[in-house]
C-alpha atoms as a PDB file:
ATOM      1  CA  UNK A   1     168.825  79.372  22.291  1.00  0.00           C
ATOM      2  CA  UNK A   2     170.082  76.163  23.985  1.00  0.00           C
ATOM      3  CA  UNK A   3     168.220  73.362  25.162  1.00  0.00           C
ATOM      4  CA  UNK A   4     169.352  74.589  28.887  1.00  0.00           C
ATOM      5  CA  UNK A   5     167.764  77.471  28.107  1.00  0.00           C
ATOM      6  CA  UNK A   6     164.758  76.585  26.686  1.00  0.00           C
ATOM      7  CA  UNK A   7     164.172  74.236  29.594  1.00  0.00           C
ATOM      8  CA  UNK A   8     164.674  77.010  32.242  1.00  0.00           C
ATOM      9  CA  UNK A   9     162.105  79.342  30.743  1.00  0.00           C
ATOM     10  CA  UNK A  10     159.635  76.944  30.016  1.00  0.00           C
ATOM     11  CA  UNK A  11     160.343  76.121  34.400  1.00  0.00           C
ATOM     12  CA  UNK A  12     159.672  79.843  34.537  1.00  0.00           C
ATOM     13  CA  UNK A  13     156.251  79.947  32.695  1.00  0.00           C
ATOM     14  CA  UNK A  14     154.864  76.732  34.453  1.00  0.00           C
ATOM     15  CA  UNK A  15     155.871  78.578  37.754  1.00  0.00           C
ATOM     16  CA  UNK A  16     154.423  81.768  36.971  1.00  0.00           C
ATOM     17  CA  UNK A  17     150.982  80.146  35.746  1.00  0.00           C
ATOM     18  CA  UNK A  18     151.014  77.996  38.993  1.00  0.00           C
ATOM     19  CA  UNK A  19     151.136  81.579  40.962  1.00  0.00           C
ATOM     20  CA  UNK A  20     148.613  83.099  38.905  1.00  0.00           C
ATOM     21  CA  UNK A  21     146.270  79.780  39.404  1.00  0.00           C
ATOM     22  CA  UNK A  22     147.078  79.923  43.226  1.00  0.00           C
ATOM     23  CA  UNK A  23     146.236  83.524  43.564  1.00  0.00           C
ATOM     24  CA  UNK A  24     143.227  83.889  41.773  1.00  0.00           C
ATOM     25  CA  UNK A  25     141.609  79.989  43.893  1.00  0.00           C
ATOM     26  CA  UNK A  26     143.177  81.797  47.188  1.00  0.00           C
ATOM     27  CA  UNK A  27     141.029  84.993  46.959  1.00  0.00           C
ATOM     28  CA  UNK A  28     137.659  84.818  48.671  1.00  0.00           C
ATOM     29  CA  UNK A  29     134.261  85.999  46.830  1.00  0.00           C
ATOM     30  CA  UNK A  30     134.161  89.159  49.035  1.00  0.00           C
ATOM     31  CA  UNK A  31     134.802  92.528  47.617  1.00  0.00           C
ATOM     32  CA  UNK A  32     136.870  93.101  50.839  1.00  0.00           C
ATOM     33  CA  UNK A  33     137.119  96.051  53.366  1.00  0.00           C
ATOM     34  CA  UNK A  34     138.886  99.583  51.747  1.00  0.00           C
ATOM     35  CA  UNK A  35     139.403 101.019  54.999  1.00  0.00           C
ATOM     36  CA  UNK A  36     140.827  97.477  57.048  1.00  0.00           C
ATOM     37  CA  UNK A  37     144.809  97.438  56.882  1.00  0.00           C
ATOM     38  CA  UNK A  38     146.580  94.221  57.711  1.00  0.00           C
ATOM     39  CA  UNK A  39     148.185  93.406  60.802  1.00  0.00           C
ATOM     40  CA  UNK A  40     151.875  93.251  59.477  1.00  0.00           C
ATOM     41  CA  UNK A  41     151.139  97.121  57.972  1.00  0.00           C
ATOM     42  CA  UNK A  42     150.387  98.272  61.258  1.00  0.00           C
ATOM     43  CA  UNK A  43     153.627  96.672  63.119  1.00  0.00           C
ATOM     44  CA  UNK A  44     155.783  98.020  60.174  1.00  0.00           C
ATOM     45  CA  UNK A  45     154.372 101.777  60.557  1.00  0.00           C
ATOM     46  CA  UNK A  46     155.546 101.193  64.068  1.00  0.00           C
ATOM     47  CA  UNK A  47     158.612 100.003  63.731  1.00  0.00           C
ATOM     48  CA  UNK A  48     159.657 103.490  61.885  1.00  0.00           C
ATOM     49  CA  UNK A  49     157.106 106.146  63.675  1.00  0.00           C
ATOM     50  CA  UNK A  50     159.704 106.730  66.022  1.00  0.00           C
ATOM     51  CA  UNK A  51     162.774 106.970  63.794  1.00  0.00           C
ATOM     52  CA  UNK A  52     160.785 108.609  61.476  1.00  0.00           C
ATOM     53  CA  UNK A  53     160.362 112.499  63.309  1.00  0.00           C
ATOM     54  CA  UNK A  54     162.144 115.023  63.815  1.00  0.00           C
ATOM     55  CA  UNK A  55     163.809 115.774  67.012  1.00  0.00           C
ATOM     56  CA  UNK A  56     162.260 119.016  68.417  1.00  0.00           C
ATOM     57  CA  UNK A  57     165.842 120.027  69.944  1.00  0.00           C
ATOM     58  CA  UNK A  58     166.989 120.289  66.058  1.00  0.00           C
ATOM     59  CA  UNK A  59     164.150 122.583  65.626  1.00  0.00           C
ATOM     60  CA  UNK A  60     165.232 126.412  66.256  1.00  0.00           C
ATOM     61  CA  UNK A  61     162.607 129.945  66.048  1.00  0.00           C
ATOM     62  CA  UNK A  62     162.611 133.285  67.290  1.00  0.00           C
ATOM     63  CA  UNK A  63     158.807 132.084  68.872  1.00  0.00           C
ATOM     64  CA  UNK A  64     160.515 129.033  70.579  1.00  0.00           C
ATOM     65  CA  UNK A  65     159.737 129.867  74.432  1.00  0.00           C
ATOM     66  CA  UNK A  66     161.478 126.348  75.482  1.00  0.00           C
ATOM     67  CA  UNK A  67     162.292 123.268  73.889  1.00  0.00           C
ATOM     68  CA  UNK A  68     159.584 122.017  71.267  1.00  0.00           C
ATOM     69  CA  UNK A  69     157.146 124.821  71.896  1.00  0.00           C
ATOM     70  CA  UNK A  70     156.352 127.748  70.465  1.00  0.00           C
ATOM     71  CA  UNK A  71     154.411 130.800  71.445  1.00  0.00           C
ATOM     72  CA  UNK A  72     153.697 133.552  69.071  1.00  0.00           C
ATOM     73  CA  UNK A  73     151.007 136.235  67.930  1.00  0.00           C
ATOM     74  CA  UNK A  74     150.676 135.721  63.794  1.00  0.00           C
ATOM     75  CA  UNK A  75     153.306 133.597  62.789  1.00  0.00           C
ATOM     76  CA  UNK A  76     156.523 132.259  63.203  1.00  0.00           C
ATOM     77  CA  UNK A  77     159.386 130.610  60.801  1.00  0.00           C
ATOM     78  CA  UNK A  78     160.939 127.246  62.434  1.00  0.00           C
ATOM     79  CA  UNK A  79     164.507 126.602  60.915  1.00  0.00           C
ATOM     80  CA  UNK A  80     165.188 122.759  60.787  1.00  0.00           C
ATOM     81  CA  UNK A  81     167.898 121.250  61.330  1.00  0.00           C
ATOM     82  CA  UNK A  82     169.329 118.567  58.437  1.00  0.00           C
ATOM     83  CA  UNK A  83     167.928 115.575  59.550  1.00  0.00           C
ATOM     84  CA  UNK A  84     170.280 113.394  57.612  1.00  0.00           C
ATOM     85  CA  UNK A  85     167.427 111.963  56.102  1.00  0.00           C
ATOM     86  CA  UNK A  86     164.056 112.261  55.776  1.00  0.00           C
ATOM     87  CA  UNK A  87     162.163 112.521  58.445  1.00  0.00           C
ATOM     88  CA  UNK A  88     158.441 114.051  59.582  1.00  0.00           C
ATOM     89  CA  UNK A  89     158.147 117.277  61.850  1.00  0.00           C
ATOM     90  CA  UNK A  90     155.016 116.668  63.261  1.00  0.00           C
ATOM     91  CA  UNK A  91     153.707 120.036  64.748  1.00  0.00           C
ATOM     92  CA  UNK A  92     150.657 120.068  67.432  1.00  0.00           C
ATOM     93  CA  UNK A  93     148.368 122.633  68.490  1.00  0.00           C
ATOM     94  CA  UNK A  94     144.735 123.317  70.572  1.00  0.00           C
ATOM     95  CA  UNK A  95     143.681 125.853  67.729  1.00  0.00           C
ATOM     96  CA  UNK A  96     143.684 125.950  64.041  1.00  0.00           C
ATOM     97  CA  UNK A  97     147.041 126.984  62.310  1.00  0.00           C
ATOM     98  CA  UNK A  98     148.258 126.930  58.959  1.00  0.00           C
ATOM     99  CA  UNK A  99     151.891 125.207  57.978  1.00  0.00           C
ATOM    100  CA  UNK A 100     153.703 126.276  54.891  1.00  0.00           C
ATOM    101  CA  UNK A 101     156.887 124.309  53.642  1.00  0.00           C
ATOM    102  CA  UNK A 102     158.844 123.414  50.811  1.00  0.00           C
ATOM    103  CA  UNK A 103     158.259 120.119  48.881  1.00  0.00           C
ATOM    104  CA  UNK A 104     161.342 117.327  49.941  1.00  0.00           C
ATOM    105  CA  UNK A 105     163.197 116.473  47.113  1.00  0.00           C
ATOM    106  CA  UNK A 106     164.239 118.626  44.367  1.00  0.00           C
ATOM    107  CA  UNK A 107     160.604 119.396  43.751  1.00  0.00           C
ATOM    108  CA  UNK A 108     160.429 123.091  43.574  1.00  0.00           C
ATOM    109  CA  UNK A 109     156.769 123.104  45.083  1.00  0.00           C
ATOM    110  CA  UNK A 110     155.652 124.901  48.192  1.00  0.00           C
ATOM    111  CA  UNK A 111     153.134 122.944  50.422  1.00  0.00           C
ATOM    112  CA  UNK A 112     150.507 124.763  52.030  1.00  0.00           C
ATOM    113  CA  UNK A 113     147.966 122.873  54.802  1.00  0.00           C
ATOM    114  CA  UNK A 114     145.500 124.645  57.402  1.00  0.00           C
ATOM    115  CA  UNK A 115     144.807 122.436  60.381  1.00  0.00           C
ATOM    116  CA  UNK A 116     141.750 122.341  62.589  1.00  0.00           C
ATOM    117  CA  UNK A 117     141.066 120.321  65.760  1.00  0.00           C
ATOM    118  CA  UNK A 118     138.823 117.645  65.682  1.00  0.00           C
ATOM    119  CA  UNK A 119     134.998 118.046  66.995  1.00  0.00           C
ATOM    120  CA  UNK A 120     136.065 115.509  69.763  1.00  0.00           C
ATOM    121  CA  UNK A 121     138.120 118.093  71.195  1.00  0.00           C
ATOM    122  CA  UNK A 122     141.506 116.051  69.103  1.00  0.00           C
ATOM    123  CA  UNK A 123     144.583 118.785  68.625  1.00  0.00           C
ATOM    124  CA  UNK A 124     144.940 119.782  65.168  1.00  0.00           C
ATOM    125  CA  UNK A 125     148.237 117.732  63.737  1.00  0.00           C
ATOM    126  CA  UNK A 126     150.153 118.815  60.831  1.00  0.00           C
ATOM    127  CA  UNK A 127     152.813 116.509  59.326  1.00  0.00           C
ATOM    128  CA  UNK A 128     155.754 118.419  57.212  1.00  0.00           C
ATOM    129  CA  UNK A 129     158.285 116.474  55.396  1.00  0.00           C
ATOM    130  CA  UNK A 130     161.614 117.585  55.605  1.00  0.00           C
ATOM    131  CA  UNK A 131     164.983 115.804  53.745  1.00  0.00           C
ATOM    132  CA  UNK A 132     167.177 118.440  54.673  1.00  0.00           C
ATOM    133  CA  UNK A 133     167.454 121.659  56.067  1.00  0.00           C
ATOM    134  CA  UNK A 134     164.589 123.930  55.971  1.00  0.00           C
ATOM    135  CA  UNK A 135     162.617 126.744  57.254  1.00  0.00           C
ATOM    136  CA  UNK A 136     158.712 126.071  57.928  1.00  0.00           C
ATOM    137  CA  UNK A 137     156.088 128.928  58.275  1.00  0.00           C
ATOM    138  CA  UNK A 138     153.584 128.475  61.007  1.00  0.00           C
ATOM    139  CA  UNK A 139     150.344 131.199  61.050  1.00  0.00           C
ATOM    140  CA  UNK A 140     147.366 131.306  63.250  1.00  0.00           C
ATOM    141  CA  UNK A 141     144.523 133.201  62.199  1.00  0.00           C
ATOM    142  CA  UNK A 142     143.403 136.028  64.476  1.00  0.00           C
ATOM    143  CA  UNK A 143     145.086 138.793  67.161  1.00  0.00           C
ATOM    144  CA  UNK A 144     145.673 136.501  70.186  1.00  0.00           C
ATOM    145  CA  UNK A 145     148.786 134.464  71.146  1.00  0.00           C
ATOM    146  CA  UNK A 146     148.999 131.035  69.167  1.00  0.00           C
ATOM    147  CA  UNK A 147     151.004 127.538  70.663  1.00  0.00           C
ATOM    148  CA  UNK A 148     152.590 124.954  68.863  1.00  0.00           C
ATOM    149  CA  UNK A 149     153.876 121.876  69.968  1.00  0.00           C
ATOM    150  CA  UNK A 150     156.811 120.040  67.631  1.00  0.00           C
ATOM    151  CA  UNK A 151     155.832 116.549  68.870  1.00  0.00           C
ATOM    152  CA  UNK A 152     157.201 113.083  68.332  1.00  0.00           C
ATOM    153  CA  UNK A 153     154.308 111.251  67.061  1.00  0.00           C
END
Protein backbone atom coordinates (compact mmCIF):
# COMPACT_ATOMS: atom_id res chain seq x y z
CA UNK A 1 0.00 0.00 0.00
CA UNK A 2 1.35 3.52 -0.75
CA UNK A 3 1.81 6.27 1.47
CA UNK A 4 -1.20 8.05 -0.64
CA UNK A 5 -3.06 5.40 0.33
CA UNK A 6 -2.43 4.92 3.68
CA UNK A 7 -3.05 8.61 4.23
CA UNK A 8 -6.54 8.51 2.56
CA UNK A 9 -7.85 5.71 4.73
CA UNK A 10 -6.53 6.82 7.80
CA UNK A 11 -8.77 10.50 6.47
CA UNK A 12 -11.53 7.93 6.17
CA UNK A 13 -11.40 6.44 9.76
CA UNK A 14 -10.91 9.91 11.51
CA UNK A 15 -14.08 10.95 9.46
CA UNK A 16 -16.09 8.08 10.22
CA UNK A 17 -15.25 8.25 14.12
CA UNK A 18 -16.05 12.06 13.97
CA UNK A 19 -19.72 10.89 12.60
CA UNK A 20 -20.10 8.28 15.03
CA UNK A 21 -18.98 10.90 17.97
CA UNK A 22 -21.44 13.51 16.41
CA UNK A 23 -24.30 11.16 16.27
CA UNK A 24 -24.25 9.53 19.40
CA UNK A 25 -23.63 13.74 21.46
CA UNK A 26 -26.59 14.82 18.88
CA UNK A 27 -29.21 12.31 20.20
CA UNK A 28 -31.31 13.51 23.10
CA UNK A 29 -31.89 11.26 26.41
CA UNK A 30 -35.51 10.55 25.30
CA UNK A 31 -36.56 7.18 24.16
CA UNK A 32 -38.51 9.11 21.42
CA UNK A 33 -42.11 8.80 19.97
CA UNK A 34 -42.78 5.21 17.75
CA UNK A 35 -45.79 6.49 16.28
CA UNK A 36 -44.42 10.50 15.38
CA UNK A 37 -43.04 10.56 11.64
CA UNK A 38 -40.94 13.49 10.57
CA UNK A 39 -42.02 16.30 8.64
CA UNK A 40 -39.87 15.62 5.43
CA UNK A 41 -41.62 11.78 5.49
CA UNK A 42 -44.86 13.24 5.28
CA UNK A 43 -44.07 15.80 2.22
CA UNK A 44 -42.28 12.85 0.42
CA UNK A 45 -45.46 10.40 0.78
CA UNK A 46 -47.11 13.32 -0.89
CA UNK A 47 -45.15 14.04 -3.44
CA UNK A 48 -45.86 10.31 -4.92
CA UNK A 49 -49.63 9.58 -3.49
CA UNK A 50 -50.81 10.91 -6.56
CA UNK A 51 -48.50 9.28 -9.10
CA UNK A 52 -48.61 6.42 -7.15
CA UNK A 53 -52.56 4.92 -8.05
CA UNK A 54 -54.02 3.55 -10.46
CA UNK A 55 -56.19 5.32 -12.85
CA UNK A 56 -59.77 3.94 -12.44
CA UNK A 57 -60.37 4.42 -16.39
CA UNK A 58 -57.53 1.55 -16.78
CA UNK A 59 -59.62 -0.49 -14.55
CA UNK A 60 -62.25 -2.73 -16.63
CA UNK A 61 -65.25 -5.48 -14.95
CA UNK A 62 -68.30 -6.99 -16.01
CA UNK A 63 -69.77 -5.16 -12.42
CA UNK A 64 -68.40 -1.73 -13.64
CA UNK A 65 -71.83 0.35 -13.86
CA UNK A 66 -69.68 3.66 -14.86
CA UNK A 67 -66.31 4.76 -14.58
CA UNK A 68 -64.53 3.71 -11.19
CA UNK A 69 -67.56 2.07 -9.67
CA UNK A 70 -68.76 -1.05 -9.35
CA UNK A 71 -72.05 -2.60 -8.44
CA UNK A 72 -72.46 -6.25 -7.96
CA UNK A 73 -74.28 -9.06 -5.83
CA UNK A 74 -71.21 -11.61 -4.58
CA UNK A 75 -68.31 -10.71 -6.36
CA UNK A 76 -66.71 -9.35 -9.18
CA UNK A 77 -63.09 -9.76 -11.02
CA UNK A 78 -61.51 -6.16 -12.00
CA UNK A 79 -58.94 -6.64 -14.94
CA UNK A 80 -56.11 -3.97 -14.63
CA UNK A 81 -54.64 -2.42 -16.95
CA UNK A 82 -50.45 -2.49 -17.09
CA UNK A 83 -49.67 0.37 -15.25
CA UNK A 84 -46.17 0.65 -16.57
CA UNK A 85 -45.08 0.50 -13.22
CA UNK A 86 -46.10 -0.06 -10.02
CA UNK A 87 -48.69 1.56 -8.81
CA UNK A 88 -51.63 1.13 -5.87
CA UNK A 89 -55.40 0.42 -6.82
CA UNK A 90 -56.93 1.73 -3.98
CA UNK A 91 -60.58 0.33 -3.84
CA UNK A 92 -63.38 2.08 -1.48
CA UNK A 93 -66.51 0.92 -0.13
CA UNK A 94 -69.51 1.76 2.74
CA UNK A 95 -69.57 -2.08 3.69
CA UNK A 96 -67.10 -4.74 4.39
CA UNK A 97 -65.56 -6.57 1.29
CA UNK A 98 -62.85 -8.83 0.80
CA UNK A 99 -59.92 -8.17 -2.04
CA UNK A 100 -57.95 -11.03 -3.41
CA UNK A 101 -54.81 -10.39 -5.71
CA UNK A 102 -51.67 -11.67 -6.80
CA UNK A 103 -48.36 -10.70 -5.07
CA UNK A 104 -46.29 -7.86 -7.53
CA UNK A 105 -43.22 -9.17 -8.53
CA UNK A 106 -42.43 -12.59 -9.50
CA UNK A 107 -43.65 -13.70 -6.11
CA UNK A 108 -46.02 -16.46 -6.81
CA UNK A 109 -48.19 -15.55 -3.63
CA UNK A 110 -51.85 -14.68 -3.61
CA UNK A 111 -52.87 -11.82 -1.19
CA UNK A 112 -55.98 -12.08 0.55
CA UNK A 113 -57.42 -8.88 2.88
CA UNK A 114 -61.14 -8.40 4.28
CA UNK A 115 -61.93 -4.77 4.89
CA UNK A 116 -64.33 -3.26 7.38
CA UNK A 117 -65.38 0.38 7.90
CA UNK A 118 -64.26 2.15 10.70
CA UNK A 119 -66.60 2.64 13.98
CA UNK A 120 -66.49 6.43 13.03
CA UNK A 121 -68.54 5.67 10.17
CA UNK A 122 -64.71 5.78 7.86
CA UNK A 123 -65.24 3.61 4.37
CA UNK A 124 -63.42 0.49 4.47
CA UNK A 125 -60.06 1.06 2.11
CA UNK A 126 -58.19 -1.68 0.60
CA UNK A 127 -54.82 -1.00 -1.07
CA UNK A 128 -53.72 -3.73 -3.91
CA UNK A 129 -50.41 -3.53 -5.49
CA UNK A 130 -50.25 -4.06 -8.96
CA UNK A 131 -46.76 -3.97 -11.36
CA UNK A 132 -48.45 -5.12 -14.27
CA UNK A 133 -51.45 -6.42 -15.59
CA UNK A 134 -53.77 -8.21 -13.40
CA UNK A 135 -57.11 -9.38 -12.46
CA UNK A 136 -58.34 -8.57 -8.72
CA UNK A 137 -61.28 -10.45 -6.99
CA UNK A 138 -63.62 -8.30 -5.03
CA UNK A 139 -66.46 -10.33 -2.63
CA UNK A 140 -68.96 -8.97 -0.25
CA UNK A 141 -70.37 -11.16 2.19
CA UNK A 142 -74.14 -11.61 2.12
CA UNK A 143 -77.28 -11.63 -0.67
CA UNK A 144 -77.66 -7.86 -1.27
CA UNK A 145 -76.00 -5.62 -3.92
CA UNK A 146 -72.32 -4.56 -2.90
CA UNK A 147 -70.42 -0.95 -4.25
CA UNK A 148 -66.99 -0.32 -4.78
CA UNK A 149 -65.31 2.69 -5.47
CA UNK A 150 -61.59 2.46 -7.36
CA UNK A 151 -60.44 5.78 -5.82
CA UNK A 152 -57.36 7.92 -6.18
CA UNK A 153 -56.18 8.22 -2.74
Amino acid sequence: MSGRQKALLGLLAVGLVALFVVAVGAGGGDRGDPGARHGLVDRLGALGAERASVDPATVSADCLAEVGRLVFSGGCVLRVADPGGLRTLVLRSAARFTVVAPAPGDADLTIRDEVEPAPDGTDAVAKVAVDQATEVGVRCPGLGSCTVVVATS
